[in-house]
Protein backbone atom coordinates (compact mmCIF):
# COMPACT_ATOMS: atom_id res chain seq x y z
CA UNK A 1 -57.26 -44.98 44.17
CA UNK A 2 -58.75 -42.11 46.10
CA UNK A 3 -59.33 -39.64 42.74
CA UNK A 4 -60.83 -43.07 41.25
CA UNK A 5 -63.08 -43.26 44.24
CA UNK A 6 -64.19 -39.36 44.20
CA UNK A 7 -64.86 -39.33 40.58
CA UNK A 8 -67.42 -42.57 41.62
CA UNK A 9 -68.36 -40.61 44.50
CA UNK A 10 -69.35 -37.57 42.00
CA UNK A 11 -71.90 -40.46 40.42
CA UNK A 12 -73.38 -42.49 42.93
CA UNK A 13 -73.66 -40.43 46.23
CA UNK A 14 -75.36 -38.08 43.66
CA UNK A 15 -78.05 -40.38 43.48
CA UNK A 16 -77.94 -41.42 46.90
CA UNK A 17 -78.52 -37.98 48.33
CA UNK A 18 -81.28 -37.61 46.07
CA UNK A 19 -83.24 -41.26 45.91
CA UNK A 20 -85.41 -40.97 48.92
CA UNK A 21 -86.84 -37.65 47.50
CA UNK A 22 -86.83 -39.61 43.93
CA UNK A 23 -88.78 -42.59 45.11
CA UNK A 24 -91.13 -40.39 47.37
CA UNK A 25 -91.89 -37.99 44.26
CA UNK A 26 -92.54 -41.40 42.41
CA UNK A 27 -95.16 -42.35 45.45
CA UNK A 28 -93.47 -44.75 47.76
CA UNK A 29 -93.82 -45.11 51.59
CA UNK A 30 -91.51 -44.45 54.05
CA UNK A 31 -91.73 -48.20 54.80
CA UNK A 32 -91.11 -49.04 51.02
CA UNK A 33 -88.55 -46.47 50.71
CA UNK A 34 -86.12 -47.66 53.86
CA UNK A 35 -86.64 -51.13 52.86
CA UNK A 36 -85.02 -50.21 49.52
CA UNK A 37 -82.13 -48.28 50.65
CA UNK A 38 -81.85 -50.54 53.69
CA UNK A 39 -81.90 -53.30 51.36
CA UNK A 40 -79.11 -51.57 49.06
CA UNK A 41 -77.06 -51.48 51.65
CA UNK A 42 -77.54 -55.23 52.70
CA UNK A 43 -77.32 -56.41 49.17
CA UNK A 44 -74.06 -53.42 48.79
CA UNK A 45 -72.47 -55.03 51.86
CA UNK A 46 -73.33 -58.76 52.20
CA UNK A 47 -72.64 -59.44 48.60
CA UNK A 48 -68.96 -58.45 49.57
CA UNK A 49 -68.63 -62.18 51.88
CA UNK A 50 -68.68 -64.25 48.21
CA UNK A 51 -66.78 -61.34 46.37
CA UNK A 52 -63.98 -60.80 48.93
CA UNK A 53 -63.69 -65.50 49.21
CA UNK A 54 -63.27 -64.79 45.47
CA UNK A 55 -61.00 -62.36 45.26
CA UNK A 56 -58.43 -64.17 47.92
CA UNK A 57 -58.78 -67.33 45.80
CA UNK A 58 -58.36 -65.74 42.44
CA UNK A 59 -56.27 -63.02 43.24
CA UNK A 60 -58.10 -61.20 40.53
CA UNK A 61 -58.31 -57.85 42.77
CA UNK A 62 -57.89 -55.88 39.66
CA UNK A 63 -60.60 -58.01 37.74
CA UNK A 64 -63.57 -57.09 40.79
CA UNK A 65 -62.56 -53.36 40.77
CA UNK A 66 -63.06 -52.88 37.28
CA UNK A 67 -66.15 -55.04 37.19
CA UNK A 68 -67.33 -53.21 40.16
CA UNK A 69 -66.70 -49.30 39.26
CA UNK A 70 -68.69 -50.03 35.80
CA UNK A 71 -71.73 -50.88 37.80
CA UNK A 72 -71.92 -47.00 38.57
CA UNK A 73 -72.79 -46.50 35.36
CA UNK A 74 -76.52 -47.38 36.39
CA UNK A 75 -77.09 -43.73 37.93
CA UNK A 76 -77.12 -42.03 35.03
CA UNK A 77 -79.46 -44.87 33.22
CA UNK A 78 -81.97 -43.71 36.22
CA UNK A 79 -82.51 -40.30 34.20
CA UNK A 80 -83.64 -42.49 31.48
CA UNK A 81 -85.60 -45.46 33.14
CA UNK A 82 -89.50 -45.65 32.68
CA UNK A 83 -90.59 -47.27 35.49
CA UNK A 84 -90.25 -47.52 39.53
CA UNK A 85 -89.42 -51.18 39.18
CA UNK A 86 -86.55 -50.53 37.22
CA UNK A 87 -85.59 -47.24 38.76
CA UNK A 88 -84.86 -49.71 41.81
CA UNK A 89 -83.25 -52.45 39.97
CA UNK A 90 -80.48 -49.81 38.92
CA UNK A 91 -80.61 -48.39 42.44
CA UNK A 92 -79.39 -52.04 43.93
CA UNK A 93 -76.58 -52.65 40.44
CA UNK A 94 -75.31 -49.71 41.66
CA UNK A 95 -74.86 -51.17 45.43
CA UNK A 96 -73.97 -54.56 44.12
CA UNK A 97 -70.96 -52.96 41.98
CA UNK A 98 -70.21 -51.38 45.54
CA UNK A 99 -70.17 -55.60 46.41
CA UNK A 100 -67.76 -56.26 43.65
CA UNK A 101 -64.94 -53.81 43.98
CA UNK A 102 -64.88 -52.86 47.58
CA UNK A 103 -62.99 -55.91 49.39
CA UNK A 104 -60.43 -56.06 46.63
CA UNK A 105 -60.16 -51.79 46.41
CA UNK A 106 -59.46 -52.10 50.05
CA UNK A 107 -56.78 -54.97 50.18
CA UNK A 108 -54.66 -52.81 47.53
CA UNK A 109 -55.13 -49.67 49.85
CA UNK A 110 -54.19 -51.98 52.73
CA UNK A 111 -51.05 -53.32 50.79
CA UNK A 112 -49.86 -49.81 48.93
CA UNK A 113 -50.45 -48.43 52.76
CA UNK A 114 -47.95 -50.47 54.49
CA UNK A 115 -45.51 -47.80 55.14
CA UNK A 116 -47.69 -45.68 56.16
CA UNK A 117 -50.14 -47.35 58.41
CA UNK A 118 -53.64 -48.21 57.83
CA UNK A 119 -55.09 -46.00 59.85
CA UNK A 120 -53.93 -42.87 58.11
CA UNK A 121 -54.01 -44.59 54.16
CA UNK A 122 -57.69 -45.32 55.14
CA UNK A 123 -58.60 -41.84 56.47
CA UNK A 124 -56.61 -40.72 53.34
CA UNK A 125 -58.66 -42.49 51.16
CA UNK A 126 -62.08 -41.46 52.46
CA UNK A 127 -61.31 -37.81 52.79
CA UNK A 128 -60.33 -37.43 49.20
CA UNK A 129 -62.72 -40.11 48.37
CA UNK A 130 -65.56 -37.56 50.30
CA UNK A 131 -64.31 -34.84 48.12
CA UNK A 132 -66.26 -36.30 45.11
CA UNK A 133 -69.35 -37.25 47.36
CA UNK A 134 -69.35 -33.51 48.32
CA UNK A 135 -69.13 -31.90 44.78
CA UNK A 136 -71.48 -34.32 43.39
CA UNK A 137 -75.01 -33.91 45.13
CA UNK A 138 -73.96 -29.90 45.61
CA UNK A 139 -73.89 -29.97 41.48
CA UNK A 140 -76.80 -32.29 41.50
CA UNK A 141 -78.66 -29.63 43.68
CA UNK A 142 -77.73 -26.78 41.00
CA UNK A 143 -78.96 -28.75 38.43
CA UNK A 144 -82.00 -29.56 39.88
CA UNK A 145 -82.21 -25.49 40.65
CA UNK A 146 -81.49 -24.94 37.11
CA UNK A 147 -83.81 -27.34 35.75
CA UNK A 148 -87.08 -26.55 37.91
CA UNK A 149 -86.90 -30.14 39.36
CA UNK A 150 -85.88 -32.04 36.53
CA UNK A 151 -84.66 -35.24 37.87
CA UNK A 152 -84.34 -36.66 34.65
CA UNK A 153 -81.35 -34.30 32.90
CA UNK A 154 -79.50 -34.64 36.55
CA UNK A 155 -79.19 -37.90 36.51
CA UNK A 156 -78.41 -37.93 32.86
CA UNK A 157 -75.42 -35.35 33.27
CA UNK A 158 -73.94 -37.92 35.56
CA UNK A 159 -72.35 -39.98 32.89
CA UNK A 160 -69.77 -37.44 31.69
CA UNK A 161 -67.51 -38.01 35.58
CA UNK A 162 -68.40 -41.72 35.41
CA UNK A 163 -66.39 -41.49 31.99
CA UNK A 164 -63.40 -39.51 33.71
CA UNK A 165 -63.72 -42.36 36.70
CA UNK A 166 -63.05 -45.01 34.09
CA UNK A 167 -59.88 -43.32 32.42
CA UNK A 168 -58.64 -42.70 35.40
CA UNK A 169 -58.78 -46.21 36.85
CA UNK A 170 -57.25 -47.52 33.61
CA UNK A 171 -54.29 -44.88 34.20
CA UNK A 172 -54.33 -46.29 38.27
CA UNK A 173 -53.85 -49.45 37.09
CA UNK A 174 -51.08 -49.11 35.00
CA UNK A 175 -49.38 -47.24 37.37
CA UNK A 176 -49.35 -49.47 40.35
CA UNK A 177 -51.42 -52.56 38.95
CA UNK A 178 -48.27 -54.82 38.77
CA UNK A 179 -46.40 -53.43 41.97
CA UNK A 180 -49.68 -54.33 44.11
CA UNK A 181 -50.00 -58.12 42.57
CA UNK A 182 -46.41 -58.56 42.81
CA UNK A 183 -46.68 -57.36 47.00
CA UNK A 184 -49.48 -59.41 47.57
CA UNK A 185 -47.77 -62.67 46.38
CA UNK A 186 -44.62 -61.81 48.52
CA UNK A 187 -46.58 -61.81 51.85
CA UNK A 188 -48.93 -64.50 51.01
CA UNK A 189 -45.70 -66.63 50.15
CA UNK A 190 -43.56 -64.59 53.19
CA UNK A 191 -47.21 -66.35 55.79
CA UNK A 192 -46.35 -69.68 54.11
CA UNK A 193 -50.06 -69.16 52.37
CA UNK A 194 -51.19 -70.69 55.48
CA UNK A 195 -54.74 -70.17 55.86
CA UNK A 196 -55.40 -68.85 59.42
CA UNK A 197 -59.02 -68.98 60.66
CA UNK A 198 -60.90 -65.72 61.79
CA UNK A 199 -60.09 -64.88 65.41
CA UNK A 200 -62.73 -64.49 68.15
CA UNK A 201 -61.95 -60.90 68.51
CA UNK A 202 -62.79 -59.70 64.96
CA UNK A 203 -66.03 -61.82 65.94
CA UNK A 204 -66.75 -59.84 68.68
CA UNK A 205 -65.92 -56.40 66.91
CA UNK A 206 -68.19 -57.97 63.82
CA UNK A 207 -71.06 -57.50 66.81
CA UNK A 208 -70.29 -54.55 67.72
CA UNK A 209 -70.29 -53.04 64.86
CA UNK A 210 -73.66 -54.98 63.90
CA UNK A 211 -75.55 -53.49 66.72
CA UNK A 212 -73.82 -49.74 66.09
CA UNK A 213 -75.30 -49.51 62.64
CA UNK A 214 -78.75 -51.62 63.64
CA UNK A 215 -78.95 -48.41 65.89
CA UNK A 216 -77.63 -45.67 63.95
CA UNK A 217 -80.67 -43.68 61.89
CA UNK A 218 -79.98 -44.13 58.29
CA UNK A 219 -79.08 -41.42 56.42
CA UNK A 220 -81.54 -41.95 53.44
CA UNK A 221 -84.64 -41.48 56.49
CA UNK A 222 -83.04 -38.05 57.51
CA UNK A 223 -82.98 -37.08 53.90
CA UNK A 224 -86.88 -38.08 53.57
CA UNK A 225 -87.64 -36.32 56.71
CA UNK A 226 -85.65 -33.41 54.75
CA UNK A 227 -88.19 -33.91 51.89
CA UNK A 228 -90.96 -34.28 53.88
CA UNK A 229 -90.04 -30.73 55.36
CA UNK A 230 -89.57 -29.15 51.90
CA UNK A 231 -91.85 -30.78 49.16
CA UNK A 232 -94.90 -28.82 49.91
CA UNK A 233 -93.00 -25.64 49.68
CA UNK A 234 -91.17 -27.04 46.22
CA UNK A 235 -87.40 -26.84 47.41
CA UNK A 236 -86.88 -30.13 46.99
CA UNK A 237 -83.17 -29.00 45.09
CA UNK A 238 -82.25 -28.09 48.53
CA UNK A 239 -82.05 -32.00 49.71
CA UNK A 240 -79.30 -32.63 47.79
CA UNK A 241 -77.42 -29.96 50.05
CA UNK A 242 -78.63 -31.79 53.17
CA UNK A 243 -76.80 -34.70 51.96
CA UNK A 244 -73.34 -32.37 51.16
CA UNK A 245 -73.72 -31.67 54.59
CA UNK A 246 -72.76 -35.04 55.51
CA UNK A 247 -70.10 -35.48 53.28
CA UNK A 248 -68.55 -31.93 54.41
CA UNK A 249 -68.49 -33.49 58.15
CA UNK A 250 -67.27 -36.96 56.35
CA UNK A 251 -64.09 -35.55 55.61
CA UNK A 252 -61.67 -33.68 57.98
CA UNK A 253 -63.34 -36.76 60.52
CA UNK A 254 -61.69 -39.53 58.21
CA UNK A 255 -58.53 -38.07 58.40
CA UNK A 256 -58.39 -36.71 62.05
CA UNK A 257 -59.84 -40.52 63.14
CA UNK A 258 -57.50 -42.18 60.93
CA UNK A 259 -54.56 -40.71 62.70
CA UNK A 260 -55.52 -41.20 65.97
CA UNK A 261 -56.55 -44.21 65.11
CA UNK A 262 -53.03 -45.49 64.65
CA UNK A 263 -51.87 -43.87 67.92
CA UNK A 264 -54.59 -45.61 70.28
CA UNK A 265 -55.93 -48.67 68.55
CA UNK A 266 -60.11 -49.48 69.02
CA UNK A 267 -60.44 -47.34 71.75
CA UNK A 268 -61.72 -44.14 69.26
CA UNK A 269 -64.13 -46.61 67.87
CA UNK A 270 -66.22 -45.58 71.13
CA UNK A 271 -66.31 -42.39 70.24
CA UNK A 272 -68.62 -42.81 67.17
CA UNK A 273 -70.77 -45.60 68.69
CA UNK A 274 -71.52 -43.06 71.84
CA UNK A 275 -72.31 -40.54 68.67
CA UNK A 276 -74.66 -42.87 66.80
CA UNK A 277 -77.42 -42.19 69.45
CA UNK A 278 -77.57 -38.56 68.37
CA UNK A 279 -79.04 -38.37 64.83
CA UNK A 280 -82.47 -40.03 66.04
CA UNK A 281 -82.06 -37.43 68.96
CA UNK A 282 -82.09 -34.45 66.85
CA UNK A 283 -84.75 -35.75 63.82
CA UNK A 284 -86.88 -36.35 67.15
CA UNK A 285 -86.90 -32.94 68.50
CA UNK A 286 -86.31 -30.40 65.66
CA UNK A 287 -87.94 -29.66 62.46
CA UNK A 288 -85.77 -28.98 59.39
CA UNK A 289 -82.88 -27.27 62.40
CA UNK A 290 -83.13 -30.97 63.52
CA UNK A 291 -82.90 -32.63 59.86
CA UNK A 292 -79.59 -30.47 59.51
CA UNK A 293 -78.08 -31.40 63.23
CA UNK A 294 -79.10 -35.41 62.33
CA UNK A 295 -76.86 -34.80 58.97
CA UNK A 296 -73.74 -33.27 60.82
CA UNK A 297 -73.96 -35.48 63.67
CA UNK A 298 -74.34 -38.61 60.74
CA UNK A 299 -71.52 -37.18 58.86
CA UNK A 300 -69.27 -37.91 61.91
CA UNK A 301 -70.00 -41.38 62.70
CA UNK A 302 -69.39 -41.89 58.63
CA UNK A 303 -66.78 -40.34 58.60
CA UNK A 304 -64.74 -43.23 61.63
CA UNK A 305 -66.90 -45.88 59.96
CA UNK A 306 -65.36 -45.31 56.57
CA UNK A 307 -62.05 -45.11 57.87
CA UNK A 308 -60.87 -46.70 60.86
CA UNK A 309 -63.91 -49.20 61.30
CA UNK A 310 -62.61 -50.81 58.04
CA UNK A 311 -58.77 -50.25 59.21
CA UNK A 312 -59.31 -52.10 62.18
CA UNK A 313 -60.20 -55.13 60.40
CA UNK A 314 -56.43 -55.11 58.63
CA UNK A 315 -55.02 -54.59 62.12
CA UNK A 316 -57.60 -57.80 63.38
CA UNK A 317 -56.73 -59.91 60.26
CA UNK A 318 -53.85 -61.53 58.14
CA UNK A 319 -53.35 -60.67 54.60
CA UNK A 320 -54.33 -64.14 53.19
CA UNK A 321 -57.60 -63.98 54.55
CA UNK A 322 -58.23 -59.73 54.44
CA UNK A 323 -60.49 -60.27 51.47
CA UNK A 324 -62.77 -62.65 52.85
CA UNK A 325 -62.67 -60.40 56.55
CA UNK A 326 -63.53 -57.50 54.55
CA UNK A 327 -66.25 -59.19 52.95
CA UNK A 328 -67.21 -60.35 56.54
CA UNK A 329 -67.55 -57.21 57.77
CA UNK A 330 -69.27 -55.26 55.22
CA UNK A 331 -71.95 -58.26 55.58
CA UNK A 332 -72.61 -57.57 58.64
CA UNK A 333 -72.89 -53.69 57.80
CA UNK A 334 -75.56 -54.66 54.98
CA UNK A 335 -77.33 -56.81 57.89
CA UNK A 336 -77.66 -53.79 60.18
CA UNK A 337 -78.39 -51.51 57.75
CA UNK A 338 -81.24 -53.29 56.16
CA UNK A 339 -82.55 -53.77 59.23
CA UNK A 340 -82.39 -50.29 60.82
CA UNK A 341 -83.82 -49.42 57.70
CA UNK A 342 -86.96 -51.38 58.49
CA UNK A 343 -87.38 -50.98 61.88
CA UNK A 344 -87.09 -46.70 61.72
CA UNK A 345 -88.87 -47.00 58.80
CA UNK A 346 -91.80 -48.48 60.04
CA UNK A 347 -91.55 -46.37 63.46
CA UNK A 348 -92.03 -43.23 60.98
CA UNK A 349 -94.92 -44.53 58.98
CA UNK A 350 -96.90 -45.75 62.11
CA UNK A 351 -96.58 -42.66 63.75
CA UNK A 352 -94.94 -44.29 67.19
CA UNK A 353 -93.82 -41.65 69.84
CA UNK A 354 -90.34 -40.29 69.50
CA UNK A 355 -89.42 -41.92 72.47
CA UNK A 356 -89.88 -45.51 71.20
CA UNK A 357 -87.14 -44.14 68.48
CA UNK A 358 -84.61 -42.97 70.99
CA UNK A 359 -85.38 -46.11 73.84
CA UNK A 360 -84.65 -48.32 71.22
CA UNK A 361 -81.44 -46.51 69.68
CA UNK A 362 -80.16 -46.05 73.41
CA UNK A 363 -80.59 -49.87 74.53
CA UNK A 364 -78.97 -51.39 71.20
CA UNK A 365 -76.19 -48.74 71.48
CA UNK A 366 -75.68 -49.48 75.26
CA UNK A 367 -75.24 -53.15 74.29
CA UNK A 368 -72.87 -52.35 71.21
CA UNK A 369 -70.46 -50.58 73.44
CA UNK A 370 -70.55 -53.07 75.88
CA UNK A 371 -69.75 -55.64 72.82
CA UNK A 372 -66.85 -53.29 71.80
CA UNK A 373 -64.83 -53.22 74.90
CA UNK A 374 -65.01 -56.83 74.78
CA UNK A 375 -63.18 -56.81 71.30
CA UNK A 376 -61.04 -54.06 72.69
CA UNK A 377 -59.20 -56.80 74.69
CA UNK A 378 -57.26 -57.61 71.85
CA UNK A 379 -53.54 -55.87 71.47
CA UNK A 380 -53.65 -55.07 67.75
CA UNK A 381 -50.63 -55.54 65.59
């Protein structure tokens, strides 16, 4: 599942370390341009409540991961789309497939992982998963070297890994397809299928997690500050790089918080929400020196909230209702993401001082800790 996930990762972070540039070259606002990543990652994330309820009712795991990996397939259809409308209609397929497969990709990792602990499976996963998100916008960036600029044979190269992702999911799936169904029925059946409702503490780490990424810079506004930096001197095939940055950090993170993750429960979750302050910090006060500390400093809160943000919710939940948790959680992701995506993005059009930026991150940060230790309360299992 993790090779499956880094040939993917080769396609679409590709495209999302490159579409703030894209949609800025195609003369959007910084306004316009957060709203549409934010709103990626809303629809990316929230869509996930209804597909997750689905996929515990259906058991069809298999069905939504199939259905949701194809969806890739719209980055390379960028390098052939005529228009900005529909060069941000395949922008949010792309996050919608993300909708599709994710809660059911992550209750087979969380079943195949039992042995093993969630923790490190998770970290696993993302670190091998970041491998692919770290060799795709560094080849994007040599293209785009290559090709003086030329966005449009980039993101047309990008269908020959989406064709390795698909044989190798078909090979995944006959591998362990049967053994994963076959698990999942035994401890559905072993909990009586007795449908337990979601506890007060995953509530409260829901919250937390919702004001953490509400204050938490997104990436795609560091990238446009990036482009900002370097359009008028034409190296715009260097902001692909910024974004490999972030995946570089991404990885030996995932793994290192995934196993200490499993030693000491939620309390390393503080760790990345006191980090999340940081990025608006260093965008604030440097010029491209800053752009480059916001993407390591990013890299490392991705890095926990890829892995043990989502392994805490199979520690918080039962397996009968981990699909609809997941789906849960991820919503409220796609809420605070949206939304941070406004809110900074308007603070950089209007020109506010960079102190409104960092007042605001510190007080919603202050409160999402607060929130956390609240949630912490709860002896996981």
């Amino acid at each position: 599942m993790g090779i499956v996930s880094m040939l993917g990762d080769i396609v679409y972070e590709s495209g999302r370390g490159i579409t703030p540039d894209y949609l800025s070259f195609l003369g959007l606002s910084a306004l316009t341009i957060g709203l549409v990543s934010g709103f990626g990652e809303f629809l990316g994330y929230a869509a996930r409540l209804v597909t997750g309820k689905l996929a515990d009712k259906s058991r069809a795991y298999w069905f939504f991961i199939f259905l949701g990996y194809g969806c890739i397939l719209a980055i390379p259809l960028v390098g052939v789309s005529t228009s900005v409308e529909l060069v941000i209609a395949l922008i949010l397929t792309e996050r919608l497939g993300k909708a599709l497969r994710s809660p059911s990709r992550d209750t087979v990792v969380s079943v195949i992982s039992k042995s093993v602990g969630a923790g490190k499976a998770f970290g696993l996963h993302e670190a091998i998963d970041q491998i692919g998100a770290i060799i795709g916008p560094a080849l994007f960036g040599v293209i785009l070297l290559l090709t003086a600029n030329n966005y449009s044979i980039a993101f047309e190269l990008l269908i020959i890994p989406f064709i390795l992702m698909i044989i190798a999911l078909i090979f995944t799936y006959k591998k362990i397809g049967k053994k994963v169904d076959k698990n999942i029925e035994v401890e559905i059946k072993a909990a009586n299928d007795k449908k337990t409702p979601l506890n007060r503490h995953f509530w409260l780490y829901c919250s937390a997690v919702f004001l953490n990424t509400l204050g938490l810079l997104p990436v795609a506004l560091i990238l446009l500050r990036g482009s900002m930096i370097l359009q008028p001197i034409g190296a715009q095939w260097i902001i692909p790089f910024l974004y490999v940055i972030v995946q570089v950090v991404d990885v030996p993170m995932a793994l290192v918080s995934g196993h200490l993750f499993d030693k000491i429960g939620l309390k390393i979750l503080l760790l990345p929400f006191a980090l999340s302050l940081l990025p608006v910090l260093a965008i604030a006060y440097g010029g491209l020196a800053g752009v480059i500390a916001a993407c390591v400093l990013f890299g490392l809160v991705l890095g926990m909230q890829e892995s043990i943000y989502r392994a805490a919710v199979s520690n918080l939940v039962s397996l009968n209702q981990r699909g609809t948790a997941y789906g849960v959680f991820n919503t409220v992701l796609g809420v605070g993401t949206l939304a941070s995506g406004a809110i900074f993005g308007f603070l950089m059009d209007s020109g506010y001082s960079v102190l409104i930026w960092i007042g605001f991150s510190a007080v919603i940060q202050i409160v999402a800790l607060l929130m956390l230790q609240k949630a912490r309360n709860c002896p996981l299992t």
